[in-house]
N, C-alpha and C. Protein backbone atom coordinates (compact mmCIF):
# COMPACT_ATOMS: atom_id res chain seq x y z
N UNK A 1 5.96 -27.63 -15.22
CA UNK A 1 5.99 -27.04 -13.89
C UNK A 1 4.80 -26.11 -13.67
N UNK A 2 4.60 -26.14 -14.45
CA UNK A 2 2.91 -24.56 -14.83
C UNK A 2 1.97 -25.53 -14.14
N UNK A 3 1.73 -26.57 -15.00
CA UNK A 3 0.79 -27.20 -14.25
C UNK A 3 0.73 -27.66 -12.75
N UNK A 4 1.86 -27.94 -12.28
CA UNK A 4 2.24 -28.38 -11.31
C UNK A 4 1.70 -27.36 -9.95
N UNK A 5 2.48 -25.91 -10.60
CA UNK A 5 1.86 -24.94 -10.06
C UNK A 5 0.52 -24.55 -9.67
N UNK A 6 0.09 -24.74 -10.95
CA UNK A 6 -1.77 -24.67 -10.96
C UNK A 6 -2.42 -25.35 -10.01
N UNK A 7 -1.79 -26.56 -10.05
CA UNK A 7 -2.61 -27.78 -9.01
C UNK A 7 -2.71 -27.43 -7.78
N UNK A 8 -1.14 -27.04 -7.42
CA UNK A 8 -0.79 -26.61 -5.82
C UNK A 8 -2.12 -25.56 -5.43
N UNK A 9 -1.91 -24.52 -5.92
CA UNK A 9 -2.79 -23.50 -5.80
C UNK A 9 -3.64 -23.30 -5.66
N UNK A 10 -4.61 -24.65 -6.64
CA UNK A 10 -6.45 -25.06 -6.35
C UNK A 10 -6.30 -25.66 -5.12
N UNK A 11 -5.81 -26.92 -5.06
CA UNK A 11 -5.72 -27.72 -3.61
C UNK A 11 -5.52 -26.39 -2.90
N UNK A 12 -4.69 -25.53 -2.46
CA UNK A 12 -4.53 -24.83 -1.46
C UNK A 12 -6.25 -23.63 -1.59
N UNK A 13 -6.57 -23.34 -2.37
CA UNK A 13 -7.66 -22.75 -2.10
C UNK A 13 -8.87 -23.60 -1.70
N UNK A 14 -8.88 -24.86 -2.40
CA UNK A 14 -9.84 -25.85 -2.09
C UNK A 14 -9.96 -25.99 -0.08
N UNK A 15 -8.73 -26.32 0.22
CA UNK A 15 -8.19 -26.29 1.43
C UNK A 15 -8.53 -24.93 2.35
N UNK A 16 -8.32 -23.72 1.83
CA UNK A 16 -8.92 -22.60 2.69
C UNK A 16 -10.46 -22.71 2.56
N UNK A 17 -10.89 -22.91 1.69
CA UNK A 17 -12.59 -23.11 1.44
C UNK A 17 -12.96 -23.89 2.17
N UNK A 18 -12.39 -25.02 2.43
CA UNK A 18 -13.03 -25.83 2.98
C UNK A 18 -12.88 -25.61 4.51
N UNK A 19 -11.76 -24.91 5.02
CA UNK A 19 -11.60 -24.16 6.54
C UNK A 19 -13.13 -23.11 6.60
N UNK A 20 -13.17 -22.22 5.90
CA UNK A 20 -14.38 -21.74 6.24
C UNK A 20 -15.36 -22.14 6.45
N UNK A 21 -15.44 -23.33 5.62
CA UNK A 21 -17.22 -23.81 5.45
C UNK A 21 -17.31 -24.61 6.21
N UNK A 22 -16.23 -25.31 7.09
CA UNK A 22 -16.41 -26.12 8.29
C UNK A 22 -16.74 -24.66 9.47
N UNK A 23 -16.07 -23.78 9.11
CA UNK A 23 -16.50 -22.84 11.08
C UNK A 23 -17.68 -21.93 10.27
N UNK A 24 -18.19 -22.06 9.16
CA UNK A 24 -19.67 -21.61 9.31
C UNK A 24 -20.59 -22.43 9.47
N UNK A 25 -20.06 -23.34 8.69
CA UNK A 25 -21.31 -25.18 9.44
C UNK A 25 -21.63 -24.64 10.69
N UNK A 26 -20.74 -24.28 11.61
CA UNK A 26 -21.32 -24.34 13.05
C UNK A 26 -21.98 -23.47 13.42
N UNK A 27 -22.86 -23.16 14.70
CA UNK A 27 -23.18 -22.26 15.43
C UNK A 27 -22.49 -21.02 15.90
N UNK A 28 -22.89 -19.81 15.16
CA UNK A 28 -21.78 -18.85 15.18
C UNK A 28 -21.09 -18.87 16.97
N UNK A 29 -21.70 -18.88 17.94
CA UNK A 29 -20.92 -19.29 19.44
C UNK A 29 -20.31 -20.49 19.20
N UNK A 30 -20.36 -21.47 18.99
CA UNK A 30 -19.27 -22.39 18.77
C UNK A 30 -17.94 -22.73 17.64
N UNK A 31 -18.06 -21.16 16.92
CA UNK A 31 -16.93 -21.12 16.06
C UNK A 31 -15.89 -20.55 16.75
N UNK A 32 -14.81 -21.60 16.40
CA UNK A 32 -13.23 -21.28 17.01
C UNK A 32 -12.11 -20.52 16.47
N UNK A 33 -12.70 -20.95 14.64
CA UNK A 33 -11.91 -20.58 13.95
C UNK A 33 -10.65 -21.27 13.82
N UNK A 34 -10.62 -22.24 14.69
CA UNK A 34 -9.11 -23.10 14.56
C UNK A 34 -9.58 -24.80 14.21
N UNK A 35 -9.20 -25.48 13.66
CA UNK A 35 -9.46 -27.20 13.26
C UNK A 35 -8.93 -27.81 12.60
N UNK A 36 -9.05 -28.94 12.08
CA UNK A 36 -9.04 -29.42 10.92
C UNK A 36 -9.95 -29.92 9.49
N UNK A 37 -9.49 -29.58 8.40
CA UNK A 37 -10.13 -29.93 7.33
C UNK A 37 -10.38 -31.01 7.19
N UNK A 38 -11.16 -31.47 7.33
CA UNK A 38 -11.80 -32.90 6.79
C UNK A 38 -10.69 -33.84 8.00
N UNK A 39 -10.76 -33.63 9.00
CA UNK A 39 -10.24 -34.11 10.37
C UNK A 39 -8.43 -34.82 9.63
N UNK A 40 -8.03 -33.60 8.80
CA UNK A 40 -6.70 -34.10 8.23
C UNK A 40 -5.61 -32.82 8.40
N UNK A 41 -6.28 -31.92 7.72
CA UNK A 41 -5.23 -30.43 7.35
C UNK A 41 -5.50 -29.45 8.62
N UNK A 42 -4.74 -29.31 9.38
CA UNK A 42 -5.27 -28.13 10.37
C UNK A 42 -5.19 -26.71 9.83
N UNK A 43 -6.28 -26.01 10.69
CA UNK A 43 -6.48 -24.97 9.91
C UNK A 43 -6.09 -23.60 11.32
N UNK A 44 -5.98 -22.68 11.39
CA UNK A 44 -6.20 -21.36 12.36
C UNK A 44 -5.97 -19.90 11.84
N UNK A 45 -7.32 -19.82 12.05
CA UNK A 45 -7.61 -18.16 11.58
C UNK A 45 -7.83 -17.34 12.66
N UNK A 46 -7.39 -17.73 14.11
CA UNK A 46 -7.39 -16.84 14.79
C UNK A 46 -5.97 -15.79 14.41
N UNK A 47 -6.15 -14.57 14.89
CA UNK A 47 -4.52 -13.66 15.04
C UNK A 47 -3.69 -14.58 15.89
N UNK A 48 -2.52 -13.86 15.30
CA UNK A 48 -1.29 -15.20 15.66
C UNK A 48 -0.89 -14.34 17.02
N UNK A 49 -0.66 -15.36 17.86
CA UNK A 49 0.18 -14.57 19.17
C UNK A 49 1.80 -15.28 18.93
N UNK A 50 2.42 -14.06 19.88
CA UNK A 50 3.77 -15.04 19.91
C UNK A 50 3.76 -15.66 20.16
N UNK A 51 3.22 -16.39 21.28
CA UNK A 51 3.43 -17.80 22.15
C UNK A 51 3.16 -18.88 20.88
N UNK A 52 2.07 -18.57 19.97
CA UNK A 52 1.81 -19.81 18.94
C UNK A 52 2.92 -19.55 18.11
N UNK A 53 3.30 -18.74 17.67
CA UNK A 53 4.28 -18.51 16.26
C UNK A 53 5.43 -19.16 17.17
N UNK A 54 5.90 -18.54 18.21
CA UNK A 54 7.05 -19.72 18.65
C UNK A 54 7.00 -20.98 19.00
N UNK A 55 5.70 -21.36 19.29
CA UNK A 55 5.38 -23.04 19.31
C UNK A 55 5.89 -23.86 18.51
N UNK A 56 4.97 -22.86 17.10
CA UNK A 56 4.87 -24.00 15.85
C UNK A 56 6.19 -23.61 15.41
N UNK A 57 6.96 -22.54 15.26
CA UNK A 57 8.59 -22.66 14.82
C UNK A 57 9.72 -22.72 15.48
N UNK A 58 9.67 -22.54 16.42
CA UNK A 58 10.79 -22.52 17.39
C UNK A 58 10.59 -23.08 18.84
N UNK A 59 10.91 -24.38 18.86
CA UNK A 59 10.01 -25.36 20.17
C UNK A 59 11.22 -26.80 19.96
N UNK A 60 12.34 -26.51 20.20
CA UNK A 60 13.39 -27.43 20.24
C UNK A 60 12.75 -28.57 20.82
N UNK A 61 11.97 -28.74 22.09
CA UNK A 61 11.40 -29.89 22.71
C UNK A 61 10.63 -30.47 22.17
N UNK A 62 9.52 -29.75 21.56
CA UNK A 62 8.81 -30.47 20.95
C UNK A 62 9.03 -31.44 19.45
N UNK A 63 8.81 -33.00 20.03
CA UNK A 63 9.17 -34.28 19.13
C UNK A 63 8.48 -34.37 17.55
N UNK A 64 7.63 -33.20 17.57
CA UNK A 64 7.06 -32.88 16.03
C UNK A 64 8.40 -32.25 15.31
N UNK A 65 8.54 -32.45 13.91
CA UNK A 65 9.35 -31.89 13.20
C UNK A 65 8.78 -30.93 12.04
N UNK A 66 7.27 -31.35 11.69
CA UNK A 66 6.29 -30.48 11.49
C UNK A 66 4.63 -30.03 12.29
N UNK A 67 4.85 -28.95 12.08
CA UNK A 67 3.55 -28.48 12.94
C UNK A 67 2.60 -27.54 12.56
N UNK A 68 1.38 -27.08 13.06
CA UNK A 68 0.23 -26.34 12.40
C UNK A 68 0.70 -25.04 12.32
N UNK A 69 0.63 -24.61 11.18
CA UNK A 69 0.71 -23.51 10.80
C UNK A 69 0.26 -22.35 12.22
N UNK A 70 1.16 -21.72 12.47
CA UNK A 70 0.33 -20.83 13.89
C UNK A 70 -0.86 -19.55 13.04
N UNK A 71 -0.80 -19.68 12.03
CA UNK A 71 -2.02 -18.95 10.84
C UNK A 71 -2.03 -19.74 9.73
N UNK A 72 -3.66 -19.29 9.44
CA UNK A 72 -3.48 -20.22 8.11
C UNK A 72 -3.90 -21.89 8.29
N UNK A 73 -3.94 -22.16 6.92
CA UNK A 73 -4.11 -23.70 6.76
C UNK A 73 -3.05 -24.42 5.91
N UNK A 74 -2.63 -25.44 6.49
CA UNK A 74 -1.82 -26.53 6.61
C UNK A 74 -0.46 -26.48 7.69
N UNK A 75 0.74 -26.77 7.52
CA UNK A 75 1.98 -27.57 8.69
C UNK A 75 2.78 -26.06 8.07
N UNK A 76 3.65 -26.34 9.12
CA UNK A 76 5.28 -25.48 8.87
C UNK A 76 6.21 -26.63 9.52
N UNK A 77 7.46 -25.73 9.73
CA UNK A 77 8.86 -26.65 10.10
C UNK A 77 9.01 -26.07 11.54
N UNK A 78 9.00 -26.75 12.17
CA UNK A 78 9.42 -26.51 13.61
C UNK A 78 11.01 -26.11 13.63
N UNK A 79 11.58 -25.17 13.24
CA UNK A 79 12.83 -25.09 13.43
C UNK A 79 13.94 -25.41 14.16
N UNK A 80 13.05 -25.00 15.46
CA UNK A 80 14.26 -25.70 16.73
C UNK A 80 14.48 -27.19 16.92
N UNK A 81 13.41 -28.14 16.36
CA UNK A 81 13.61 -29.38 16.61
C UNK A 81 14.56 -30.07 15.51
N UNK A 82 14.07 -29.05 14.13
CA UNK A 82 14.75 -29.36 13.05
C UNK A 82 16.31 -29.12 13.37
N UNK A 83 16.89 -28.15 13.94
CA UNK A 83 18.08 -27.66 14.24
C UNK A 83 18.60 -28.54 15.82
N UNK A 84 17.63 -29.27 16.10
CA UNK A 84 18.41 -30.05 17.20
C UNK A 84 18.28 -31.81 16.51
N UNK A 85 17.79 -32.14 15.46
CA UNK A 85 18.12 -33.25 15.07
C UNK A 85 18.85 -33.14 14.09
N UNK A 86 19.46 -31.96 13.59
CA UNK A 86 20.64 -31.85 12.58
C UNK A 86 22.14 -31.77 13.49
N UNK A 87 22.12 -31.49 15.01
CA UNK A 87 23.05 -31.30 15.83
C UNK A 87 23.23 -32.61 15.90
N UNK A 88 22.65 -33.40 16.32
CA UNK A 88 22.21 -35.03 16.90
C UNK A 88 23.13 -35.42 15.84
N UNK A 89 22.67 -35.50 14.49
CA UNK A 89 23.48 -36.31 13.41
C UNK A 89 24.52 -36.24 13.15
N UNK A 90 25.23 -34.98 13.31
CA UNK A 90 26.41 -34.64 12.93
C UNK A 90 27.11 -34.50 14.55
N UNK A 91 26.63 -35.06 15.29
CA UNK A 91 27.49 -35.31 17.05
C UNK A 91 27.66 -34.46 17.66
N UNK A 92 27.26 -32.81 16.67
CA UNK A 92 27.82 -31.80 18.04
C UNK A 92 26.89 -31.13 19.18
């Protein structure tokens, strides 16, 4: 499991490294600070507002069941959608 651990941890730094060095590639005016890694892992280092933190976790409508991290790089769980397709299954 050590190792297992280890791995997670490089990939995940590999993964923030590689968020930076894509928004310094650019023209400091055309850095957003928000993207994806290697047009796969989304990334956002802007400050989180509520409106995003409740997007990406609490957004019953929205048909994603995972979504971009509202900080940070990689997905979270959309909660509300998660909690309305666990209603769905069980009929109530």
């Amino acid at each position: 499991m050590t190792k297992l651990r280890r791995l997670m941890k490089i990939a995940s730094l590999m993964l923030l490294l590689g968020a930076v060095r894509e928004e310094m590639n650019k023209p400091e005016e055309e850095r957003s600070w928000n993207g994806m890694v290697g047009g796969i892992v989304p990334y956002d280092f802007r400050p989180p507002t509520f409106d995003r933190l409740k997007d990406a976790l609490w957004s019953p409508d929205d048909e994603r069941l995972i979504t971009p991290h509202p900080w940070g790089v990689g997905w979270t769980i959309n909660l509300g959608r998660l909690l309305r397709v666990v209603r769905g299954l069980s009929g109530a």
